[in-house]
PDB file of N, CA and C in Angstrom:
ATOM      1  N   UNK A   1    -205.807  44.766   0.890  1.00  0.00           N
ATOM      2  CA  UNK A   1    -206.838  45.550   1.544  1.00  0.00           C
ATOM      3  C   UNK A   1    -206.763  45.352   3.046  1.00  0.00           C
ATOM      4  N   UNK A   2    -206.619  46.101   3.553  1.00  0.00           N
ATOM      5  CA  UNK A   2    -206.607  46.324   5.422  1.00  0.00           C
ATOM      6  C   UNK A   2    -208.334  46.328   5.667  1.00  0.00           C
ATOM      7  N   UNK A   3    -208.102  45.690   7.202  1.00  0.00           N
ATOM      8  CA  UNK A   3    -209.283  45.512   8.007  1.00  0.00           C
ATOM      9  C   UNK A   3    -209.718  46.867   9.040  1.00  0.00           C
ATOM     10  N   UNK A   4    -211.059  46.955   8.854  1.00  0.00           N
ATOM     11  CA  UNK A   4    -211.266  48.009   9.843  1.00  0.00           C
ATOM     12  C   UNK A   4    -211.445  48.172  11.447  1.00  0.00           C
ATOM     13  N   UNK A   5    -210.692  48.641  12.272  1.00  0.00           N
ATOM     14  CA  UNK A   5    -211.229  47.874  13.652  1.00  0.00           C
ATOM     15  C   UNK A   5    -211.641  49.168  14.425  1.00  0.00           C
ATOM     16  N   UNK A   6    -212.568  48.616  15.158  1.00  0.00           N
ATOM     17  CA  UNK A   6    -212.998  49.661  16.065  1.00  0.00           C
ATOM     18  C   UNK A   6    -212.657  49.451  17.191  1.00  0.00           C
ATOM     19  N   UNK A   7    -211.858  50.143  18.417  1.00  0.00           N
ATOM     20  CA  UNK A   7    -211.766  49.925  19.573  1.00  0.00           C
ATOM     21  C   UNK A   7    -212.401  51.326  20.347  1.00  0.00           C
ATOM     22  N   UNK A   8    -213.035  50.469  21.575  1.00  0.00           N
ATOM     23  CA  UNK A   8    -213.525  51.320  22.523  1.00  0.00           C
ATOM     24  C   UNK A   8    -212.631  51.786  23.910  1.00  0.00           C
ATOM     25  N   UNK A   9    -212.600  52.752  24.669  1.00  0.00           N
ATOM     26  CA  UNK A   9    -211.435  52.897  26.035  1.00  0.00           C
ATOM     27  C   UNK A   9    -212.802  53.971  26.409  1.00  0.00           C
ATOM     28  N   UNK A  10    -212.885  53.819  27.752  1.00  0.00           N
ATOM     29  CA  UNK A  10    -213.333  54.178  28.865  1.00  0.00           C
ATOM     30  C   UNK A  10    -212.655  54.571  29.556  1.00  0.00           C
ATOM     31  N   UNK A  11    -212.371  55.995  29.905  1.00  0.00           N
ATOM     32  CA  UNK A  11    -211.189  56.667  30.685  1.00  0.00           C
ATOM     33  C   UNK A  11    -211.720  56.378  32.329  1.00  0.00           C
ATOM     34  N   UNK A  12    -210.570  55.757  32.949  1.00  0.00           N
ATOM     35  CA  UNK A  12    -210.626  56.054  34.685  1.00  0.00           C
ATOM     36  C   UNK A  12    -211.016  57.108  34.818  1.00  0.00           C
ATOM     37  N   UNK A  13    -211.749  57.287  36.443  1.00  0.00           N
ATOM     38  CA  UNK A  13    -212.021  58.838  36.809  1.00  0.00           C
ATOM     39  C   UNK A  13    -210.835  59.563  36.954  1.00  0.00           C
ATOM     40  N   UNK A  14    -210.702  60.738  36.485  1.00  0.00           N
ATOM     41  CA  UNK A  14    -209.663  62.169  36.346  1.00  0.00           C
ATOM     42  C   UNK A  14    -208.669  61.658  35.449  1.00  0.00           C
ATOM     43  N   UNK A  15    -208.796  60.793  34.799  1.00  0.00           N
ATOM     44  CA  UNK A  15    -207.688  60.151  33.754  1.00  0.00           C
ATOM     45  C   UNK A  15    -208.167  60.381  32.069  1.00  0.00           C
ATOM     46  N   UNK A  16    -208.800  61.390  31.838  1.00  0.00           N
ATOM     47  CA  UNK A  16    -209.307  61.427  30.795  1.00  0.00           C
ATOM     48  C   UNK A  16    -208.389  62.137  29.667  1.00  0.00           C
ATOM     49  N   UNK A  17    -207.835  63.175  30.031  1.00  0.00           N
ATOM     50  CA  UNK A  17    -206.693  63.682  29.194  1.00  0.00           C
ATOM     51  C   UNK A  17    -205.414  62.986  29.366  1.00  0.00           C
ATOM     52  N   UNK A  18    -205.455  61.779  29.826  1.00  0.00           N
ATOM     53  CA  UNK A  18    -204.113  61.215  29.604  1.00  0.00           C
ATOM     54  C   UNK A  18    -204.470  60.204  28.599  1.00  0.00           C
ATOM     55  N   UNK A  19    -205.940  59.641  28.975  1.00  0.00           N
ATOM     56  CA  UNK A  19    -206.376  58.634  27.992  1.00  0.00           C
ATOM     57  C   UNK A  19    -206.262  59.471  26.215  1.00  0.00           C
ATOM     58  N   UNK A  20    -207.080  60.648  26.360  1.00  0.00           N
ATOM     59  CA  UNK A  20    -206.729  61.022  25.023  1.00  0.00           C
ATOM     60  C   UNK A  20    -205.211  61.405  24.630  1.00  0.00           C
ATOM     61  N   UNK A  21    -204.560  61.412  25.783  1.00  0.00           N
ATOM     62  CA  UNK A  21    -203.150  61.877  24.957  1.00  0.00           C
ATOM     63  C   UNK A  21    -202.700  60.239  24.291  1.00  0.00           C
ATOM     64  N   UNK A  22    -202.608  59.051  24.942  1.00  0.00           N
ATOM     65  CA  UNK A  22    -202.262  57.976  24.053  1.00  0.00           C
ATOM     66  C   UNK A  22    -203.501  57.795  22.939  1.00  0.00           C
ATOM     67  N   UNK A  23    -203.813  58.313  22.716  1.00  0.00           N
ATOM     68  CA  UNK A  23    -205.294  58.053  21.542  1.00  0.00           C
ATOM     69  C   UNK A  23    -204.546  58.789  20.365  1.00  0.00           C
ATOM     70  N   UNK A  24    -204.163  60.203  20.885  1.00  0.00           N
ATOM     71  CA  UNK A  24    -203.550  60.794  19.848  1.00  0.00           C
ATOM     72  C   UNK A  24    -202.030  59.900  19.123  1.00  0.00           C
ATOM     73  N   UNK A  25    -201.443  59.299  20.063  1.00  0.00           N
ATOM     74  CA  UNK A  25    -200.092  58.704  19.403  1.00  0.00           C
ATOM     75  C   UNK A  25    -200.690  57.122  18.755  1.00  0.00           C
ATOM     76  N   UNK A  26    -201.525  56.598  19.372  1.00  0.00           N
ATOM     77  CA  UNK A  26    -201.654  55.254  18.772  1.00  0.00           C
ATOM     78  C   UNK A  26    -201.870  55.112  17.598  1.00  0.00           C
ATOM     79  N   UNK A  27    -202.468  55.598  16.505  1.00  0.00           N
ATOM     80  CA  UNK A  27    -202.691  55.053  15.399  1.00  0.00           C
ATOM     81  C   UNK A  27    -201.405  55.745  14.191  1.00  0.00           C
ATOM     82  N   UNK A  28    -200.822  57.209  14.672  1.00  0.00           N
ATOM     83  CA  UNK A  28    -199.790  57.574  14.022  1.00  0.00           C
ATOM     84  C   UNK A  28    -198.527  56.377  14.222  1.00  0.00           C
ATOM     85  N   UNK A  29    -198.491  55.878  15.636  1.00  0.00           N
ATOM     86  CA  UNK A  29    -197.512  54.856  15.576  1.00  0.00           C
ATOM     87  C   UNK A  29    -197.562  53.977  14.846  1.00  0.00           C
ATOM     88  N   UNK A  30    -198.882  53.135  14.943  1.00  0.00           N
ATOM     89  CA  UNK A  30    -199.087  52.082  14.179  1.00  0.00           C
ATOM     90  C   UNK A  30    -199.005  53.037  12.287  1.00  0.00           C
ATOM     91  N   UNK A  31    -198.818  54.081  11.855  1.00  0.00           N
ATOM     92  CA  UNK A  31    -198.814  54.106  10.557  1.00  0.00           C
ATOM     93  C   UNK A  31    -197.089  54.389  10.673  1.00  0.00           C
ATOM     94  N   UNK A  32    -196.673  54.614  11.337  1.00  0.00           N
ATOM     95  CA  UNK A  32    -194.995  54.043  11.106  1.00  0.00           C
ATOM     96  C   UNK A  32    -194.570  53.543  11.151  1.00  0.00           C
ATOM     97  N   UNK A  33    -195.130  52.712  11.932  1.00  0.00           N
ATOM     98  CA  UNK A  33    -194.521  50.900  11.979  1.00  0.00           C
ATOM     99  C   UNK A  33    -194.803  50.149  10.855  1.00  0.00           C
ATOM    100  N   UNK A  34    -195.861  50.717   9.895  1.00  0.00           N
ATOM    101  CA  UNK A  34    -196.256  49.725   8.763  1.00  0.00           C
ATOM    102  C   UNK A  34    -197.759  49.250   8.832  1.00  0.00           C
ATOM    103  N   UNK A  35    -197.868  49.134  10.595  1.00  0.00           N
ATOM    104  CA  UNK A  35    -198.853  48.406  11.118  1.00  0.00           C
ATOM    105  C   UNK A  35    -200.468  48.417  10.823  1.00  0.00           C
ATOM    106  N   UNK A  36    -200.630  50.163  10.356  1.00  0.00           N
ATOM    107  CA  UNK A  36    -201.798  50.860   9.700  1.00  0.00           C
ATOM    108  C   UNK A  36    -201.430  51.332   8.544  1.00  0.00           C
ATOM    109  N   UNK A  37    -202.628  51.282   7.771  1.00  0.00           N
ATOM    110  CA  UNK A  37    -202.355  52.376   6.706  1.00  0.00           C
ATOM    111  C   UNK A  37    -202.574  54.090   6.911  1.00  0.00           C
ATOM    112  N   UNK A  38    -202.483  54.557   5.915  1.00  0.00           N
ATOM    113  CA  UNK A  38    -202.714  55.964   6.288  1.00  0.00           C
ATOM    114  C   UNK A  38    -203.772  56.566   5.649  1.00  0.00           C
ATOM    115  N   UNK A  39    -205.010  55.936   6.139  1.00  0.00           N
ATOM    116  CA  UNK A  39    -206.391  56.620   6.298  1.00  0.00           C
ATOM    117  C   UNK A  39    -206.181  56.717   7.230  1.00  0.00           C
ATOM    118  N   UNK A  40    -206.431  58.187   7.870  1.00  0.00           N
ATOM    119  CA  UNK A  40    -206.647  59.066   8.863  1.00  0.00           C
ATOM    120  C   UNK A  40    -208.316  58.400  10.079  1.00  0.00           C
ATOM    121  N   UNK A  41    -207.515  57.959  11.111  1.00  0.00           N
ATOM    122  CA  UNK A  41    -208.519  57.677  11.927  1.00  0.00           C
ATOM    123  C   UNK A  41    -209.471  58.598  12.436  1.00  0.00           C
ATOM    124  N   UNK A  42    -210.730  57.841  12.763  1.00  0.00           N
ATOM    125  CA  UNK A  42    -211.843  59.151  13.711  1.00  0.00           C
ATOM    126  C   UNK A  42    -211.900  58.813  14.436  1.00  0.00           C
ATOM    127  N   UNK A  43    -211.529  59.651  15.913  1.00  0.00           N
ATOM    128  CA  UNK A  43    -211.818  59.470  16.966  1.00  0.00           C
ATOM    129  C   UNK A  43    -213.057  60.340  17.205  1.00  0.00           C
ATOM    130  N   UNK A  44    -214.153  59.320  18.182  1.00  0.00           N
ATOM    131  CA  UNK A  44    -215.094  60.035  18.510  1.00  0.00           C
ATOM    132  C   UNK A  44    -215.277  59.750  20.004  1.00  0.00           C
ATOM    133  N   UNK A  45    -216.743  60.013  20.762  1.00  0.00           N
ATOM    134  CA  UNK A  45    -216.874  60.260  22.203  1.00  0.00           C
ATOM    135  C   UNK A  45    -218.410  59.922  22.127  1.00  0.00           C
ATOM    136  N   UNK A  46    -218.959  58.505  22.931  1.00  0.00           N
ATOM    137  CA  UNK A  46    -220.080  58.105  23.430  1.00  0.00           C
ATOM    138  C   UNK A  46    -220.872  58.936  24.236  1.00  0.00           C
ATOM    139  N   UNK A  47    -221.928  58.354  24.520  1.00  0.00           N
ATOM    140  CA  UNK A  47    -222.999  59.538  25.674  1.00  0.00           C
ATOM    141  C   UNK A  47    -221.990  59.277  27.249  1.00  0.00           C
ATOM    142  N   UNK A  48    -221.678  58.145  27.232  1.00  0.00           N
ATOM    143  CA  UNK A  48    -221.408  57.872  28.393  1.00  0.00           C
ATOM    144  C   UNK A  48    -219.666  58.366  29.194  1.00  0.00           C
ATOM    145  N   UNK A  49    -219.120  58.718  27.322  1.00  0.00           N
ATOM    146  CA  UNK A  49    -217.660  59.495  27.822  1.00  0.00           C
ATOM    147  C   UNK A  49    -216.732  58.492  27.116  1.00  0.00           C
ATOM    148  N   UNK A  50    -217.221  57.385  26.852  1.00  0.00           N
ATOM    149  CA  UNK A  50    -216.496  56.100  26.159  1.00  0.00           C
ATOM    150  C   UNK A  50    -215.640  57.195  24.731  1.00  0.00           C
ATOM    151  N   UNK A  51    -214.493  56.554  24.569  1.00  0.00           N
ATOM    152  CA  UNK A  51    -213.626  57.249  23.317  1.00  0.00           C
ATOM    153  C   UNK A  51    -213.714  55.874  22.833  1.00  0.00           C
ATOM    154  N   UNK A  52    -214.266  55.955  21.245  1.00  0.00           N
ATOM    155  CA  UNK A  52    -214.544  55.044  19.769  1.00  0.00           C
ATOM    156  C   UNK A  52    -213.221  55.483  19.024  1.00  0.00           C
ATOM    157  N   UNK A  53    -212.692  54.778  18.675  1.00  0.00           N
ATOM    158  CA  UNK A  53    -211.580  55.326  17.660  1.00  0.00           C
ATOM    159  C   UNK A  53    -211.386  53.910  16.560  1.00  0.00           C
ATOM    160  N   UNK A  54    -211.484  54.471  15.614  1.00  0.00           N
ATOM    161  CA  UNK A  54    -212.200  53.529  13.854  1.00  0.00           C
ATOM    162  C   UNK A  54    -210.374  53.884  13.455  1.00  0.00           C
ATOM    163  N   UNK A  55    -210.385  52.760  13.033  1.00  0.00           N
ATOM    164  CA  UNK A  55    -208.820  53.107  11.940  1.00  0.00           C
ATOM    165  C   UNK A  55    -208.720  51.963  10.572  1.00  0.00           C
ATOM    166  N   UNK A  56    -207.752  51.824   9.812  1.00  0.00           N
ATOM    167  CA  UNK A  56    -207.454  50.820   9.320  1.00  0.00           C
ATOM    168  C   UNK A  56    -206.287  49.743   9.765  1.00  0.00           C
ATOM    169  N   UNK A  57    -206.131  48.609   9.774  1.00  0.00           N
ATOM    170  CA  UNK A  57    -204.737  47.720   9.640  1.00  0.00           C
ATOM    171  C   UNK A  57    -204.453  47.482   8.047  1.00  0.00           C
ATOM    172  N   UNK A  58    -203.154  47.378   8.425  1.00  0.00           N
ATOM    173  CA  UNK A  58    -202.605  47.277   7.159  1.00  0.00           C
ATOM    174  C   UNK A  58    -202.840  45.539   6.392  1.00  0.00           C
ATOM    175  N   UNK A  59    -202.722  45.236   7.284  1.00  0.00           N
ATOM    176  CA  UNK A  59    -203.274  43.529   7.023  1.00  0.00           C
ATOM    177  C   UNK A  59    -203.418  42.764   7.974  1.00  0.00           C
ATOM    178  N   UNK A  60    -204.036  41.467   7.823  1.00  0.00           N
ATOM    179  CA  UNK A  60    -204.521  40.732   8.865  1.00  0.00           C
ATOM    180  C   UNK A  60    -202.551  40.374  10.144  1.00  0.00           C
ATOM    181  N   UNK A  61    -201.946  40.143   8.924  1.00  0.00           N
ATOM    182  CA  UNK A  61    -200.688  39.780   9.675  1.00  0.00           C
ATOM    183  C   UNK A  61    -199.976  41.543  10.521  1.00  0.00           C
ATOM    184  N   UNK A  62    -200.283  42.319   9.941  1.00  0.00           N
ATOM    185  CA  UNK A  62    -199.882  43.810  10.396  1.00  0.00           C
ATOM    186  C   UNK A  62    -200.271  43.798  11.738  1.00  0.00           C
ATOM    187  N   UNK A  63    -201.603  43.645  12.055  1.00  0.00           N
ATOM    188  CA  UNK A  63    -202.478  43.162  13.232  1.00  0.00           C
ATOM    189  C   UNK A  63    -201.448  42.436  14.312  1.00  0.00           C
ATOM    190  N   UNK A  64    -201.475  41.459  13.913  1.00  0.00           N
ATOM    191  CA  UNK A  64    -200.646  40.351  14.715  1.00  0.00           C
ATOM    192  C   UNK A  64    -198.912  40.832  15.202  1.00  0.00           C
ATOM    193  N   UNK A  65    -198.552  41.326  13.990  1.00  0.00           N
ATOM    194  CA  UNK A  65    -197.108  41.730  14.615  1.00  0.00           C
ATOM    195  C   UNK A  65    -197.302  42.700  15.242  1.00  0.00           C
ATOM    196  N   UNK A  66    -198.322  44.004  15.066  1.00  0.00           N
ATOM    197  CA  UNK A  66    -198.671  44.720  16.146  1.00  0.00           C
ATOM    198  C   UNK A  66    -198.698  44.452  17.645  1.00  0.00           C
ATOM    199  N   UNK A  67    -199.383  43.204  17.728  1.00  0.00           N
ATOM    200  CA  UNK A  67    -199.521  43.329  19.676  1.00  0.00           C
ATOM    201  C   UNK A  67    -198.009  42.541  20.083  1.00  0.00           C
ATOM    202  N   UNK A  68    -197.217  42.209  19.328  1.00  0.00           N
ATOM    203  CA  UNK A  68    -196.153  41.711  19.395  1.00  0.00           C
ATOM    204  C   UNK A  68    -194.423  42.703  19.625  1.00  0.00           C
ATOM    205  N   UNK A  69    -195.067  43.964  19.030  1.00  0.00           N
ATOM    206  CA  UNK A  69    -194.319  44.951  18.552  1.00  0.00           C
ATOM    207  C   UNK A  69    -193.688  45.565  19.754  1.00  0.00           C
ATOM    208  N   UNK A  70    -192.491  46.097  20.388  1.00  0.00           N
ATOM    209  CA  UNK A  70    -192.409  46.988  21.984  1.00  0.00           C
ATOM    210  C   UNK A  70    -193.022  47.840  22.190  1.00  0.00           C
ATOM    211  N   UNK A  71    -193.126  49.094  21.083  1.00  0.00           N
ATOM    212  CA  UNK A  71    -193.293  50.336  20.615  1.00  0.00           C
ATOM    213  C   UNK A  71    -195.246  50.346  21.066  1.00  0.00           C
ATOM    214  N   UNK A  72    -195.191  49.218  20.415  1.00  0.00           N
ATOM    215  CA  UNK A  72    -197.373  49.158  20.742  1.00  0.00           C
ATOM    216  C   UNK A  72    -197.739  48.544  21.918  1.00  0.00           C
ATOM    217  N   UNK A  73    -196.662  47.720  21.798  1.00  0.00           N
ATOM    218  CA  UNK A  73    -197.040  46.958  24.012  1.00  0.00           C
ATOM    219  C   UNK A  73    -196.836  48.214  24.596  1.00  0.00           C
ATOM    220  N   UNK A  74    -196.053  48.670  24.700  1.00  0.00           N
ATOM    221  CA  UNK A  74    -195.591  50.697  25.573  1.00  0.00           C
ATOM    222  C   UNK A  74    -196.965  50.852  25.503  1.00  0.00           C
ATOM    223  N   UNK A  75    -197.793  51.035  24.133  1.00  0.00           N
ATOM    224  CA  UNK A  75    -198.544  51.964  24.037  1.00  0.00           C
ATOM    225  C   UNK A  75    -199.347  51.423  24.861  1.00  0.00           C
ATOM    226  N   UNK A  76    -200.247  49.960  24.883  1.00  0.00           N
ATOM    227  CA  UNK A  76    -201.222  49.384  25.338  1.00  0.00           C
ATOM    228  C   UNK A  76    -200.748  49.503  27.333  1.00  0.00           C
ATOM    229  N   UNK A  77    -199.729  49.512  27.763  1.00  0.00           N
ATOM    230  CA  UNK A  77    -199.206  50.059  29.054  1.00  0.00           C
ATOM    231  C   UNK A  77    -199.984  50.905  29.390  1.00  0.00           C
ATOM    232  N   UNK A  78    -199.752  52.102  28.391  1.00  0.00           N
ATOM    233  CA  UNK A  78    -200.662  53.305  28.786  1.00  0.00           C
ATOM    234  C   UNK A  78    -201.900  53.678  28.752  1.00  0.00           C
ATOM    235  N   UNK A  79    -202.378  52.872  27.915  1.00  0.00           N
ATOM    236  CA  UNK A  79    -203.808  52.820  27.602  1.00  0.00           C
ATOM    237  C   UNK A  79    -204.424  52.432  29.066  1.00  0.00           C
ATOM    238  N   UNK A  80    -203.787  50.823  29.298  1.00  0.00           N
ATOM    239  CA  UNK A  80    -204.075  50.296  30.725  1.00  0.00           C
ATOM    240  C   UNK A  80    -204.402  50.988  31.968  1.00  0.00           C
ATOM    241  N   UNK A  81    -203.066  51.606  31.755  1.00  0.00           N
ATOM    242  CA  UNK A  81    -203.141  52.784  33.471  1.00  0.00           C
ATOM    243  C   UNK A  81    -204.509  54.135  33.220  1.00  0.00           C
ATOM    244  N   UNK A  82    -204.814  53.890  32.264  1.00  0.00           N
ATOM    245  CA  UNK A  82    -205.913  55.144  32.179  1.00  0.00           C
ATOM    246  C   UNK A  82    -207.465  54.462  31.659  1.00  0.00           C
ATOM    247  N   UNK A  83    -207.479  53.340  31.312  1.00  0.00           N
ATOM    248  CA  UNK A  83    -208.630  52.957  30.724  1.00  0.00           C
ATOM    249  C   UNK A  83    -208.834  51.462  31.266  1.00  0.00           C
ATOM    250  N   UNK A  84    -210.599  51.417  30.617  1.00  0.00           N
ATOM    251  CA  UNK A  84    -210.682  50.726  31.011  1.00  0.00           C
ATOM    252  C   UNK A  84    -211.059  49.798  29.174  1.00  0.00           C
ATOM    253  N   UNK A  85    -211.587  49.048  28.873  1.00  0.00           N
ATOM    254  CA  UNK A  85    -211.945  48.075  27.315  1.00  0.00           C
ATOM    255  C   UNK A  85    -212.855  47.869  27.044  1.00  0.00           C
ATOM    256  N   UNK A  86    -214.612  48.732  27.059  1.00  0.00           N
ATOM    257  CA  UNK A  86    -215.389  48.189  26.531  1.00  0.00           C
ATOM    258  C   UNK A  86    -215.727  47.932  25.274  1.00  0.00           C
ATOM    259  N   UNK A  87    -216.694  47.079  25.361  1.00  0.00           N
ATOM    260  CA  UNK A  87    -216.584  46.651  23.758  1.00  0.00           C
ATOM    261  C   UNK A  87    -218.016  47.242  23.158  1.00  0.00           C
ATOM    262  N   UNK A  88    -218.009  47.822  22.090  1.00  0.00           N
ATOM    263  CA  UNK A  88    -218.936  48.521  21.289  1.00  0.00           C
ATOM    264  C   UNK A  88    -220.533  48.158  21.769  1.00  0.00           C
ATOM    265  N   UNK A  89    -220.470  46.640  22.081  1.00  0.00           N
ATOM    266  CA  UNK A  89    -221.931  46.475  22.356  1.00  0.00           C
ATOM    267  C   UNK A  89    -222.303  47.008  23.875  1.00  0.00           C
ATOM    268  N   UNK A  90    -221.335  47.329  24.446  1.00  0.00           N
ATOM    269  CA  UNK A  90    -221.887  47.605  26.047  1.00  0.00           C
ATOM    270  C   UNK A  90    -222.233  49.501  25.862  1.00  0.00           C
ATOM    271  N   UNK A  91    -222.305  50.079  24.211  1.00  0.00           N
ATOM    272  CA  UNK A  91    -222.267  51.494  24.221  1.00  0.00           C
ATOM    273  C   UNK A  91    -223.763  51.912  23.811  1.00  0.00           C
ATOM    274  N   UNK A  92    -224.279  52.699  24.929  1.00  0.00           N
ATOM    275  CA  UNK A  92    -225.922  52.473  24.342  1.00  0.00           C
ATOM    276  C   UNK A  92    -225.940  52.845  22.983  1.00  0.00           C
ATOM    277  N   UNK A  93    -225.296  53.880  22.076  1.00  0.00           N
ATOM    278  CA  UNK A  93    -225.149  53.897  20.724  1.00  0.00           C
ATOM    279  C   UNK A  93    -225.917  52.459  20.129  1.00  0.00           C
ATOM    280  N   UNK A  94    -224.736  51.329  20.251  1.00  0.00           N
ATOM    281  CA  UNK A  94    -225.188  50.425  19.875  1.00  0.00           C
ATOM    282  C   UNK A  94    -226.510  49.741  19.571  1.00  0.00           C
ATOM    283  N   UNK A  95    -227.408  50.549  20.133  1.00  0.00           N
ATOM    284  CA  UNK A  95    -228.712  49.824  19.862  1.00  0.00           C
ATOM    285  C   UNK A  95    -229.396  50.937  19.194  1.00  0.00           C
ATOM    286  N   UNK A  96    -228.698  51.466  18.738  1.00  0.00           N
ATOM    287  CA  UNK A  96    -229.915  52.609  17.584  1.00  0.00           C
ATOM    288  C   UNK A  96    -229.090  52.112  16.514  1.00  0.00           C
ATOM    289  N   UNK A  97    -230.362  51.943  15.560  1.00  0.00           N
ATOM    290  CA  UNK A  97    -229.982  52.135  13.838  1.00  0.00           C
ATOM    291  C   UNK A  97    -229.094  52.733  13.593  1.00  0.00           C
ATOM    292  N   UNK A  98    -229.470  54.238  13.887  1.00  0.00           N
ATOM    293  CA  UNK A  98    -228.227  54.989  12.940  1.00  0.00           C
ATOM    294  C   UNK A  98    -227.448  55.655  14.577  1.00  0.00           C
ATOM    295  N   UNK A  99    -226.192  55.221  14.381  1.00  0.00           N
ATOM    296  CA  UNK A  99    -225.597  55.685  15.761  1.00  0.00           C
ATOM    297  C   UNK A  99    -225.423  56.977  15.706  1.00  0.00           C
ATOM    298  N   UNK A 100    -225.365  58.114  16.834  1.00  0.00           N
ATOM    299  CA  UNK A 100    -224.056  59.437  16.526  1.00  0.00           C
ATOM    300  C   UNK A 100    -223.248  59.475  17.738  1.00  0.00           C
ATOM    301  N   UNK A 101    -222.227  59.825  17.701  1.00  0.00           N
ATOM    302  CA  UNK A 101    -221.238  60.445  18.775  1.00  0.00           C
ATOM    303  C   UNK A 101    -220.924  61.505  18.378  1.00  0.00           C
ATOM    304  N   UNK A 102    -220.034  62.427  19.540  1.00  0.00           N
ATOM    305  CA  UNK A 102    -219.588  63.872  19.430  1.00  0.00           C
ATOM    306  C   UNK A 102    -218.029  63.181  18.733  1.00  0.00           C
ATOM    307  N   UNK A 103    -217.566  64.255  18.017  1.00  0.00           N
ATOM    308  CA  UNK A 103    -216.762  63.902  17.314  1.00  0.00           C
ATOM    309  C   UNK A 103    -215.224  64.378  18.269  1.00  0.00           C
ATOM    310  N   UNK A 104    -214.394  64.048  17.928  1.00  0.00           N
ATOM    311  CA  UNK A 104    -213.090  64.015  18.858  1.00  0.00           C
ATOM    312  C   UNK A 104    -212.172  64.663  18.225  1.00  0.00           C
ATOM    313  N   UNK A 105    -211.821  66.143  17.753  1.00  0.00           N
ATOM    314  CA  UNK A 105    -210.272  66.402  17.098  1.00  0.00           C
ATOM    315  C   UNK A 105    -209.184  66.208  18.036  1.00  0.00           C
ATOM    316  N   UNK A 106    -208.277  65.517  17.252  1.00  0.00           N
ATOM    317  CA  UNK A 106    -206.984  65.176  17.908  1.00  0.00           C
ATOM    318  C   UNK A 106    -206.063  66.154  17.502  1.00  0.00           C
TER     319      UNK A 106
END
């Protein structure tokens, strides 16, 4: 059974369609590498512009060889130059019961 992770990215100013263009390749990579499974991730979009993107790992060790991997360091490169890392609790979402975001097709 794979773990679920949620990561948050905060696009730089005018860097927002570059941020979603690595959003779109990251989790297909990680399902060719092994690294994810293939439940289909949701990407969604905070009040504040924050991109949420929910996926699965394939296992705790999948995880690990992931940030180890070239193919996903590349990716996290790009993420870098366009984003910034908050973490779920800094998303006012976070403090309502039942959260919503606008939803994100990739």
């Amino acid at each position: 059974m794979g773990r679920i992770a949620v990561a948050c990215y905060r696009a730089r100013p005018g860097r927002e369609d570059e941020l979603i263009d690595v959003v779109r390749e990251h989790v297909p990579t990680l399902q060719t590498l092994g690294f994810a499974t293939g439940r289909p991730a949701i990407v969604m979009r905070a009040a504040d512009g924050t991109v949420v993107e929910i996926f699965e790992w394939a296992s705790p060790d999948a995880k690990k060889r992931a940030h180890e991997h070239e193919a996903v360091l590349s990716l996290w490169e790009r993420f870098s130059a366009c984003a910034d890392f908050p973490s779920l609790a800094d998303l006012g979402e976070a403090t309502h019961r039942f959260s919503n975001f606008d939803s994100i097709d990739l």
